[in-house]
C-alpha atoms as a PDB file:
ATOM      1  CA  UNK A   1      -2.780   6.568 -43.136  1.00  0.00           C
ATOM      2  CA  UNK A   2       0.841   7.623 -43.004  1.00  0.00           C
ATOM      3  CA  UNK A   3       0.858   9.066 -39.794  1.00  0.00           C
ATOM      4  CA  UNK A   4      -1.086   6.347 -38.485  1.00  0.00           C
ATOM      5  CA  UNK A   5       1.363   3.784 -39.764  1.00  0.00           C
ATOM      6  CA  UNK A   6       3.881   5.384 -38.056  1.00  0.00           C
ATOM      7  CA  UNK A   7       2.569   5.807 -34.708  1.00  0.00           C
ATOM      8  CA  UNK A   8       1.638   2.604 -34.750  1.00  0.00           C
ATOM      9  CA  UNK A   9       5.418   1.534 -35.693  1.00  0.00           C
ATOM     10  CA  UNK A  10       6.642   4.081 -32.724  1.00  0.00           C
ATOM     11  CA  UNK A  11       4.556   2.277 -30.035  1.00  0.00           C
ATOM     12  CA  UNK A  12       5.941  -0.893 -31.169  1.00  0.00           C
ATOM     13  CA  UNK A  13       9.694   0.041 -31.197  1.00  0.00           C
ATOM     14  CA  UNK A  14       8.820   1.528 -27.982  1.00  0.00           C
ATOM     15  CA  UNK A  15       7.629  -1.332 -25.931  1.00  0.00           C
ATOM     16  CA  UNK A  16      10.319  -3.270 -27.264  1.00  0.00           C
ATOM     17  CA  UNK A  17      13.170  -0.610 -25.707  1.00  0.00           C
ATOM     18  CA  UNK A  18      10.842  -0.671 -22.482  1.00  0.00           C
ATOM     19  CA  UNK A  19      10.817  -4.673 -22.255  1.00  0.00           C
ATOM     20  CA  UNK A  20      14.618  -4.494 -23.405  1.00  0.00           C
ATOM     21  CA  UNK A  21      15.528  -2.656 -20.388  1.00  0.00           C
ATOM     22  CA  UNK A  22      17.264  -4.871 -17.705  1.00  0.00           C
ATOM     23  CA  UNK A  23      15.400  -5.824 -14.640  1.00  0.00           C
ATOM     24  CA  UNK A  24      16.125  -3.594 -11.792  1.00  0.00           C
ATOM     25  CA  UNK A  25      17.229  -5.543  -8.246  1.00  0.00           C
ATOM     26  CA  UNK A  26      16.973  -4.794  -4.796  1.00  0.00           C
ATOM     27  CA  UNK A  27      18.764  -6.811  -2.537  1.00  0.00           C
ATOM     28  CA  UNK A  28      17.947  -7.183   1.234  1.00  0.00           C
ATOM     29  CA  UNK A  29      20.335  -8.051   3.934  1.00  0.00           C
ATOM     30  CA  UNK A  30      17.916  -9.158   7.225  1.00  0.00           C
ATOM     31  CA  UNK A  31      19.721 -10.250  10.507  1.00  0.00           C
ATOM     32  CA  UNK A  32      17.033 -12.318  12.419  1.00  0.00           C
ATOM     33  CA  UNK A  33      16.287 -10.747  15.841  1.00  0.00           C
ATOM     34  CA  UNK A  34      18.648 -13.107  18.422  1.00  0.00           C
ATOM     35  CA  UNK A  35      17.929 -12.591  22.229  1.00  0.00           C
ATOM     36  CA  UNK A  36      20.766 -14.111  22.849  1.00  0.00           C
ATOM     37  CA  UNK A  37      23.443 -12.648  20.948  1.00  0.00           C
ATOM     38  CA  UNK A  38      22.708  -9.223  19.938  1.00  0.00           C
ATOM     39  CA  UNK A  39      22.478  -6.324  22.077  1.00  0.00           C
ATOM     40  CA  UNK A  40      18.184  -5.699  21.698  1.00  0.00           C
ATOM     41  CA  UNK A  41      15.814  -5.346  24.306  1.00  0.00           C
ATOM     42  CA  UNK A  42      14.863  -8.902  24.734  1.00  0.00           C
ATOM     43  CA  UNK A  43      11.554  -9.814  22.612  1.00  0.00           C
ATOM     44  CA  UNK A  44       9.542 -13.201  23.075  1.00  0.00           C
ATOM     45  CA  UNK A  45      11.406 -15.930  22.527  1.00  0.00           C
ATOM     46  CA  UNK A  46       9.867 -17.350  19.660  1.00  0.00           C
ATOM     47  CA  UNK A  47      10.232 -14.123  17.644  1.00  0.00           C
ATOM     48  CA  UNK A  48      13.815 -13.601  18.634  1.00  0.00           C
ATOM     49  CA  UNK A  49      15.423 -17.177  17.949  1.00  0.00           C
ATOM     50  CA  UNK A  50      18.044 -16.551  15.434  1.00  0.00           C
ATOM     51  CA  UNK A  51      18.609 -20.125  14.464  1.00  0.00           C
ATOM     52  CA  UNK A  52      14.552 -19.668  13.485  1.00  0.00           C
ATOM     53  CA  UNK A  53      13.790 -18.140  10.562  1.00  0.00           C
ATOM     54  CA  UNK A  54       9.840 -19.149   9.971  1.00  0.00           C
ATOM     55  CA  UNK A  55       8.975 -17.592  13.851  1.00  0.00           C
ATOM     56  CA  UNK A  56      11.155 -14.585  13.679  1.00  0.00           C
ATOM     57  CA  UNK A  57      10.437 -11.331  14.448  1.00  0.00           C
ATOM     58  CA  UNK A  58      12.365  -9.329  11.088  1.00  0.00           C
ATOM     59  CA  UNK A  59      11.471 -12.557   8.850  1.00  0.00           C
ATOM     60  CA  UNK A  60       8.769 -15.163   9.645  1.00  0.00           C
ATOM     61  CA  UNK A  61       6.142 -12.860  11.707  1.00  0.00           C
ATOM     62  CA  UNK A  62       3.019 -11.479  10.532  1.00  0.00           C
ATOM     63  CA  UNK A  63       5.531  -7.596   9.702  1.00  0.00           C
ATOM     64  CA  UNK A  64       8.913  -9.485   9.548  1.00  0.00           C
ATOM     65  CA  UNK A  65      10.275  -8.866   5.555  1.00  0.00           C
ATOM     66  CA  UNK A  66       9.326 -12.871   3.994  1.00  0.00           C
ATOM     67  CA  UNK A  67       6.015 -13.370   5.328  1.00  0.00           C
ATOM     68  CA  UNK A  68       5.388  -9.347   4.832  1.00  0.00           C
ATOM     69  CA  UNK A  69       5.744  -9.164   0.766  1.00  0.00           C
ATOM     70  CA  UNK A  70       4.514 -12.615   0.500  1.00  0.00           C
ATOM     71  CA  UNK A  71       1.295 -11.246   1.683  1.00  0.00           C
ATOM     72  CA  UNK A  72       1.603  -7.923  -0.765  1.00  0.00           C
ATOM     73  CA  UNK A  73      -0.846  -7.668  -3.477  1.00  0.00           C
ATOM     74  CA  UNK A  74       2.130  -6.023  -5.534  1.00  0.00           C
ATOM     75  CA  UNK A  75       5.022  -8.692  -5.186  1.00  0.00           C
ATOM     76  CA  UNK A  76       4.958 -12.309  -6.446  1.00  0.00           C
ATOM     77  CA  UNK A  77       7.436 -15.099  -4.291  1.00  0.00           C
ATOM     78  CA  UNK A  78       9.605 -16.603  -7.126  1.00  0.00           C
ATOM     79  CA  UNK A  79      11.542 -18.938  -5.041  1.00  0.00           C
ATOM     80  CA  UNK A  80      12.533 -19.627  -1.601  1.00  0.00           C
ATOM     81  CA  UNK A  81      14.179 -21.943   1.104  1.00  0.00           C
ATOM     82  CA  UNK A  82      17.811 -21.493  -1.084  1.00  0.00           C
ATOM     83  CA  UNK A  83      20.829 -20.965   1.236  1.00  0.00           C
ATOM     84  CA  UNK A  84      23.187 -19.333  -0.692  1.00  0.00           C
ATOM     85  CA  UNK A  85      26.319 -19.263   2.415  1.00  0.00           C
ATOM     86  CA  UNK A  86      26.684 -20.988   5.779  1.00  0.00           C
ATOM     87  CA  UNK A  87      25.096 -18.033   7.462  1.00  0.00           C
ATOM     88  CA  UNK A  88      21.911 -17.241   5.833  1.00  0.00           C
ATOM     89  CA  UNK A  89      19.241 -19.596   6.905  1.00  0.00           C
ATOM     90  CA  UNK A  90      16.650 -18.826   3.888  1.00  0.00           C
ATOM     91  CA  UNK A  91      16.820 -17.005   0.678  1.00  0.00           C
ATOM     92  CA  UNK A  92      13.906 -15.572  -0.797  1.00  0.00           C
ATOM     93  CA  UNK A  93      13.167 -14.447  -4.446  1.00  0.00           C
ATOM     94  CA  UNK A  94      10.131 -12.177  -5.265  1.00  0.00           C
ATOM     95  CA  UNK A  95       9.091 -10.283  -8.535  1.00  0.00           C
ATOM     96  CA  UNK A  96       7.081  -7.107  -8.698  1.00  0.00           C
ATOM     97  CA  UNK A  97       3.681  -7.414 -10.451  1.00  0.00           C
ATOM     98  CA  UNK A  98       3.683  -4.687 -12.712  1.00  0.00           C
ATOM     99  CA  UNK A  99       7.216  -3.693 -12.805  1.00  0.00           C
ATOM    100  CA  UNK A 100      10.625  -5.444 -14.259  1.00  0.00           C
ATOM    101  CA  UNK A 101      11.580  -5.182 -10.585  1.00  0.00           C
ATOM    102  CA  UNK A 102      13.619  -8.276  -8.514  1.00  0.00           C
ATOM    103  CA  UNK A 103      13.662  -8.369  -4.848  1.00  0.00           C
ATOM    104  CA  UNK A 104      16.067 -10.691  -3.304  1.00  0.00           C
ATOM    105  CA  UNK A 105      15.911 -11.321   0.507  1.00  0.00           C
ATOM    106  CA  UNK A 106      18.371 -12.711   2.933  1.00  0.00           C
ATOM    107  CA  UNK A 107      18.220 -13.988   5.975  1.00  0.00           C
ATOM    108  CA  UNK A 108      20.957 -14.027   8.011  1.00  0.00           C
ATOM    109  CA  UNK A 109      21.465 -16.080  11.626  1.00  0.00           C
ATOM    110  CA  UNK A 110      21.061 -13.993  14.102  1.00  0.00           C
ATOM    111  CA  UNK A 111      24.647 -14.441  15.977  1.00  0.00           C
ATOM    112  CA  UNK A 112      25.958 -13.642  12.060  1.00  0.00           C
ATOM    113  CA  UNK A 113      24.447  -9.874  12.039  1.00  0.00           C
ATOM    114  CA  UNK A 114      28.401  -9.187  11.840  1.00  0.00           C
ATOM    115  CA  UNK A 115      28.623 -11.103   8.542  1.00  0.00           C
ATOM    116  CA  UNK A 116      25.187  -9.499   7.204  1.00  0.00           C
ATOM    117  CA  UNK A 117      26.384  -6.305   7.847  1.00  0.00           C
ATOM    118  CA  UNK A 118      29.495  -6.649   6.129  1.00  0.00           C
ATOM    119  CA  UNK A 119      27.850  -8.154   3.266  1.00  0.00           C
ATOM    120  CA  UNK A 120      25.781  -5.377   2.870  1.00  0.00           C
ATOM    121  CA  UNK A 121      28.338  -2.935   2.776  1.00  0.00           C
ATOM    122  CA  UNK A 122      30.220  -4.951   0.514  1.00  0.00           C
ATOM    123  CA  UNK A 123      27.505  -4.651  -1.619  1.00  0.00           C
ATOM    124  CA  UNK A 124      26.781  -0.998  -1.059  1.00  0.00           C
ATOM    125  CA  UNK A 125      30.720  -0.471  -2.326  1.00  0.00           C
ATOM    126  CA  UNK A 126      29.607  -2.340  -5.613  1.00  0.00           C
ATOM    127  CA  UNK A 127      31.405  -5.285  -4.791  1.00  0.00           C
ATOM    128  CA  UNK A 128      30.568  -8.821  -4.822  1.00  0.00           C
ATOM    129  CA  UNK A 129      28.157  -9.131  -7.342  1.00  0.00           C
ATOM    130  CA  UNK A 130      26.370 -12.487  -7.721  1.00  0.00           C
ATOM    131  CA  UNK A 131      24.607 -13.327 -10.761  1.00  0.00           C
ATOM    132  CA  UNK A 132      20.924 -15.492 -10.265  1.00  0.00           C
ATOM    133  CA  UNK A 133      19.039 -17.452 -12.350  1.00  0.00           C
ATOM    134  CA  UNK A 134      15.081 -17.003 -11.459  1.00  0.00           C
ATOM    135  CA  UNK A 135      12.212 -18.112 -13.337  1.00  0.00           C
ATOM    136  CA  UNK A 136       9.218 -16.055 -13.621  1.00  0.00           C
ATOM    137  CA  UNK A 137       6.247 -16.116 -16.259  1.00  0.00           C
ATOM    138  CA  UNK A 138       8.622 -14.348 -18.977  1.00  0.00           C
ATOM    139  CA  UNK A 139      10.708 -17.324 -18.606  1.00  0.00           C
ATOM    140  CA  UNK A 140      14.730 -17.818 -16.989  1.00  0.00           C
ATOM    141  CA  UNK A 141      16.407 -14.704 -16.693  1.00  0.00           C
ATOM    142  CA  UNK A 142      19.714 -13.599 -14.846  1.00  0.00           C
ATOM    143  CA  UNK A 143      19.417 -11.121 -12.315  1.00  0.00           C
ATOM    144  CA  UNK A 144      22.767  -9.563 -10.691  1.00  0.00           C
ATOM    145  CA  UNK A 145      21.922  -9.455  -6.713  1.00  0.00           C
ATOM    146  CA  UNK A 146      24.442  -8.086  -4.008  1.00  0.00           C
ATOM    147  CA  UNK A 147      26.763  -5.425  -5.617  1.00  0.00           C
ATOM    148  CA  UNK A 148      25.171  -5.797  -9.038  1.00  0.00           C
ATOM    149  CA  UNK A 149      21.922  -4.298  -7.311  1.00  0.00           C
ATOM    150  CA  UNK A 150      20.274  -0.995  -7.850  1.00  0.00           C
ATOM    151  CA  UNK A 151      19.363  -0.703  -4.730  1.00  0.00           C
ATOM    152  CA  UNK A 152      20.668  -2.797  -1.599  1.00  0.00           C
ATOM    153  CA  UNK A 153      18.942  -2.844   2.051  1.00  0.00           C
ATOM    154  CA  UNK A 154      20.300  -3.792   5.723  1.00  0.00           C
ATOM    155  CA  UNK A 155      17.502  -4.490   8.272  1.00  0.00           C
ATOM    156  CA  UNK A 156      17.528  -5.988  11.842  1.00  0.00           C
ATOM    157  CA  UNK A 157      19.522  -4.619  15.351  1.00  0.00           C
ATOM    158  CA  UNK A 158      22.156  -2.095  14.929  1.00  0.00           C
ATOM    159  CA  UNK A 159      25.309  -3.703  15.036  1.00  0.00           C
ATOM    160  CA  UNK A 160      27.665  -0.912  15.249  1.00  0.00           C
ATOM    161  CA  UNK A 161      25.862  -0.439  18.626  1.00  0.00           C
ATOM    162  CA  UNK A 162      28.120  -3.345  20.077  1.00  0.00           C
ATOM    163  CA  UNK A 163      31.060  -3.661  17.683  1.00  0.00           C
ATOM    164  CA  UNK A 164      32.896  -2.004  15.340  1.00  0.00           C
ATOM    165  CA  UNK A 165      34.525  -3.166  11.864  1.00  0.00           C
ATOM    166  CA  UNK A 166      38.271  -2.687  10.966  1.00  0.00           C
ATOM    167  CA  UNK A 167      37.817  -1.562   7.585  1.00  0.00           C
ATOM    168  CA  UNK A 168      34.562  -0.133   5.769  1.00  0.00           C
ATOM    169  CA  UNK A 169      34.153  -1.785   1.859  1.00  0.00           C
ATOM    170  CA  UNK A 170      35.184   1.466  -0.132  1.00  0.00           C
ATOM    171  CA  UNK A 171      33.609   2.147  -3.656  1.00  0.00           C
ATOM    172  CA  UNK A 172      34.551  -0.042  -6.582  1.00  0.00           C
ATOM    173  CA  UNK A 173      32.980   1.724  -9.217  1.00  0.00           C
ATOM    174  CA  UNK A 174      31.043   4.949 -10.633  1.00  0.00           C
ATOM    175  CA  UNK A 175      27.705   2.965 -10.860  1.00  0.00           C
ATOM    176  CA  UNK A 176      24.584   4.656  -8.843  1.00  0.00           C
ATOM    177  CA  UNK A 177      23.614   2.613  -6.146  1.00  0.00           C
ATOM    178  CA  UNK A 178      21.083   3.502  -3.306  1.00  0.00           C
ATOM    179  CA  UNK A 179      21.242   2.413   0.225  1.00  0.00           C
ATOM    180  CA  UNK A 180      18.405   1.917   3.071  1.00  0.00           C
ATOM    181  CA  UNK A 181      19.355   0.934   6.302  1.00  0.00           C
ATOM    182  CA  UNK A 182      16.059   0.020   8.987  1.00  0.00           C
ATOM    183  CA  UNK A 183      18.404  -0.266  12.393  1.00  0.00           C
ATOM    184  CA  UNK A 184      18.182   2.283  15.066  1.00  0.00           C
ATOM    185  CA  UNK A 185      19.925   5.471  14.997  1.00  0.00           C
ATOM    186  CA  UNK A 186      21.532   4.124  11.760  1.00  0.00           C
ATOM    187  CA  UNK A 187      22.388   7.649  10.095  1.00  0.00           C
ATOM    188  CA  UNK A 188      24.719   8.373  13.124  1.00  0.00           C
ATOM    189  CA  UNK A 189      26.232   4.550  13.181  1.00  0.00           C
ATOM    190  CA  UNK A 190      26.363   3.581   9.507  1.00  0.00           C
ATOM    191  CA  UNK A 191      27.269   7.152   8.232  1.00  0.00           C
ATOM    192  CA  UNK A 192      30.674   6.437   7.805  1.00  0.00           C
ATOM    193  CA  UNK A 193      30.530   3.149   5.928  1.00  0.00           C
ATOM    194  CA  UNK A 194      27.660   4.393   3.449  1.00  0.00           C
ATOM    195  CA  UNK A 195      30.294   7.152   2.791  1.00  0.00           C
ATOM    196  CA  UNK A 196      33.010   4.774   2.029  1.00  0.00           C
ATOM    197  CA  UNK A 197      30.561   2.497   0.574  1.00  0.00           C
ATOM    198  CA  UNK A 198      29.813   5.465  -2.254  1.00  0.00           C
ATOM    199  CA  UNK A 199      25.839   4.466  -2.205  1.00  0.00           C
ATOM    200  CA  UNK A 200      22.930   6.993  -1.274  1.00  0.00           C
ATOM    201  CA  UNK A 201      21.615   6.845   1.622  1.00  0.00           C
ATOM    202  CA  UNK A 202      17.753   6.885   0.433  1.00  0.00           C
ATOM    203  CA  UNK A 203      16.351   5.825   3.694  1.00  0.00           C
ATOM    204  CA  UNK A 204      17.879   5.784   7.023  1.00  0.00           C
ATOM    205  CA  UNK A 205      16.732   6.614  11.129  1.00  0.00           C
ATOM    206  CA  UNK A 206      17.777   9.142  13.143  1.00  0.00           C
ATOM    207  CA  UNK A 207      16.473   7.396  16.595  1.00  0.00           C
ATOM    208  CA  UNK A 208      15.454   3.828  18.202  1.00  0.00           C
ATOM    209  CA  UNK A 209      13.001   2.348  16.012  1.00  0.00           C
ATOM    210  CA  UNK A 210      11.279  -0.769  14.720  1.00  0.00           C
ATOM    211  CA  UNK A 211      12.733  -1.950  11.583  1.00  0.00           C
ATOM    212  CA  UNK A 212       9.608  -4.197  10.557  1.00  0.00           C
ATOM    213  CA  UNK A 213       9.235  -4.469   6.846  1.00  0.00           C
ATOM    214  CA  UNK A 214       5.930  -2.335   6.435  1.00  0.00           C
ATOM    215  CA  UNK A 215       8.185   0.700   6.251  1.00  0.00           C
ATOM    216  CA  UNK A 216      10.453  -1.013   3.691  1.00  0.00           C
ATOM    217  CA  UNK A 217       7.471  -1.954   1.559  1.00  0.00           C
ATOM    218  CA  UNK A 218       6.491   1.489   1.344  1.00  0.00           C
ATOM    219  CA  UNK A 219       9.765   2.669   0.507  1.00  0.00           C
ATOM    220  CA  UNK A 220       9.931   0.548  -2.373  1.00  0.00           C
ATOM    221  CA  UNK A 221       6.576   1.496  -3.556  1.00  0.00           C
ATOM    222  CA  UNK A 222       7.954   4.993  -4.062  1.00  0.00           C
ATOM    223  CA  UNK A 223      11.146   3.605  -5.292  1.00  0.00           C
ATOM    224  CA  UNK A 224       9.669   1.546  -7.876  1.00  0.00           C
ATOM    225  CA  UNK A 225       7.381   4.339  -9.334  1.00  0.00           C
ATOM    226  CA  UNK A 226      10.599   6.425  -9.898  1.00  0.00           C
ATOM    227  CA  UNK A 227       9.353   8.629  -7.063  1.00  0.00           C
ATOM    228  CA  UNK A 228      11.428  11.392  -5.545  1.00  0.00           C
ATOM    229  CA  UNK A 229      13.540  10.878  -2.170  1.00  0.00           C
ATOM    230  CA  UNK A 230      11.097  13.124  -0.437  1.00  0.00           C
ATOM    231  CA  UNK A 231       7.844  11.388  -1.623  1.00  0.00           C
ATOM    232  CA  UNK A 232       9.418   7.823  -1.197  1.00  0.00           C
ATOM    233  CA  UNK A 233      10.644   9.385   2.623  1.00  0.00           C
ATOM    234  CA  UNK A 234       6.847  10.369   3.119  1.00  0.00           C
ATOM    235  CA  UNK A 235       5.468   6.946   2.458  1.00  0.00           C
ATOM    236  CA  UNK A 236       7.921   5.352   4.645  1.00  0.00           C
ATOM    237  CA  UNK A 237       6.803   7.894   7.681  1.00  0.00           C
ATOM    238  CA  UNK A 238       3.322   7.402   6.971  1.00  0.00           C
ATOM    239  CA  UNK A 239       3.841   3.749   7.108  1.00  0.00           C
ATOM    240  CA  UNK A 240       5.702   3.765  10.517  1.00  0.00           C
ATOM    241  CA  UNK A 241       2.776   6.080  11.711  1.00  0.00           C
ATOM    242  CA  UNK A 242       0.303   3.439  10.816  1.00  0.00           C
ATOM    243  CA  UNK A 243       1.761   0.530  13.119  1.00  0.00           C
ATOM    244  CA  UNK A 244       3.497   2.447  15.482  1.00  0.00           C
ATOM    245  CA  UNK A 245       0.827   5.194  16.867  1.00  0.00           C
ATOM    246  CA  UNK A 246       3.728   7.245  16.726  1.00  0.00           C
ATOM    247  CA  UNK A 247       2.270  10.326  15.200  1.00  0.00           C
ATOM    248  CA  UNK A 248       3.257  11.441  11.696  1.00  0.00           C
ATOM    249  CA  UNK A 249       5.228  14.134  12.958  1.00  0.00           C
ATOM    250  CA  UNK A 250       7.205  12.135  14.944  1.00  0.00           C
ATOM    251  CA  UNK A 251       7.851   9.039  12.020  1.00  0.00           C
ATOM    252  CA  UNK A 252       9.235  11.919   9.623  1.00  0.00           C
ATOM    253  CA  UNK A 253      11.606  13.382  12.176  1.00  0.00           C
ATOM    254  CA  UNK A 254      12.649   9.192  12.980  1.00  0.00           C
ATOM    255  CA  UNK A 255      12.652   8.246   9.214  1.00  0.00           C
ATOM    256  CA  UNK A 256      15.514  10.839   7.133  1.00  0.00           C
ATOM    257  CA  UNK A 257      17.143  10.705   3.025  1.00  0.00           C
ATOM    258  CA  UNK A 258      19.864  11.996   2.086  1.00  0.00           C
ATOM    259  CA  UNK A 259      23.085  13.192   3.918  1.00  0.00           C
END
């Protein structure tokens, strides 16, 4: 009866250390394709308006990131519509189902991928944080978004294809913070400022690709089952496969971790 007793006690004092644990946050820097001022091959003109976040090709379409994990059976949308600075058109809060897990989502005007690039190198150094207030079904709760994420995320055109910044954000602090960055050829462009940044590169591309969020969704699934780079670098690939026809082969050698 003892031994019962105690088990019984351990499970308890155990699920209160698990639901004790802080949430953790990723946070998601999206530049909105823009035809007109960034250097992509042009797209339709609906999906590449980056004054329009609802029609746009990284945010609003059927694969772009809000419309993408609103449509997940694993993440719940908290909140949206918020516009936390002049240059982000929509913010968007979602929760994981099953997981103490926070994914916040910007979207940033297309002729401002210069800001959202910055910003998420900023918050790659650990810099920046912002504290939010969300509500979910456990009630309010503060998350800390931007450099007080676990993990942070830069998707849309590669910037560093048409300009350059003076300075790269160096690291602020010994906290472990992982980076993924959906732009084409981003390990050769961004490889630099993740170094300075201090965050790990968990997910990055080695050649001209789509960054749509179906491969980010994967990644995360990985990421949030505490799954290592390799596995989480294999679900992205297989995801890229599955949209792209590109041949699984072919979406590993595109899709790298690690330095």
């Amino acid at each position: 009866m003892k031994k019962l007793l105690l088990v019984v006690i351990g499970l308890i004092c155990t699920s209160a250390l698990v639901s004790a644990e802080p949430p953790r946050v990723v946070h998601v820097f999206v530049a909105l394709a823009d035809n007109e001022n960034q250097g992509i091959v042009p797209v339709p003109a609906r999906l590449g308006n980056g004054e329009d976040a609802e029609r746009n090709l990284y945010w609003g379409a059927a694969s772009g990131v809000k419309t993408y994990f609103r449509r997940s059976a694993e993440w719940a949308l908290l909140q949206s519509g918020q516009k936390p600075k002049s240059e982000v058109l929509e913010r968007c809060i979602f929760k994981h189902k099953s997981k103490n897990v926070y994914l916040i989502a910007d979207a940033y005007r297309g002729r401002e991928i210069r800001q959202a690039i910055l910003d998420f190198l900023v918050a790659a150094a650990g810099d920046g944080t912002e504290t939010i207030t969300v509500q979910s079904s456990s009630g309010t709760i503060s998350i800390s978004a931007r450099g007080g994420a676990n993990l942070v995320a830069y998707i849309g055109h590669d910037g560093f294809m048409d300009f350059r910044l003076p300075l790269f954000p160096r690291k602020k602090n010994e906290t472990r913070r992982e980076a993924i960055v959906l732009a084409c050829a981003s390990k050769s462009y961004f490889a630099a400022a993740i170094h300075a940044s201090g965050a790990y590169p968990l997910l990055w591309t080695t050649n001209l690709m789509a960054p749509e969020a179906y491969t980010l969704k994967s990644a995360l699934d990985g990421w949030v089952e505490g799954e290592s780079n390799e596995q989480i670098h294999n679900r992205a690939a297989a995801a890229y496969d599955k949209y792209q026809k590109c041949g699984m082969r072919a979406a590993q050698k595109l899709l790298t971790t690690g330095w």
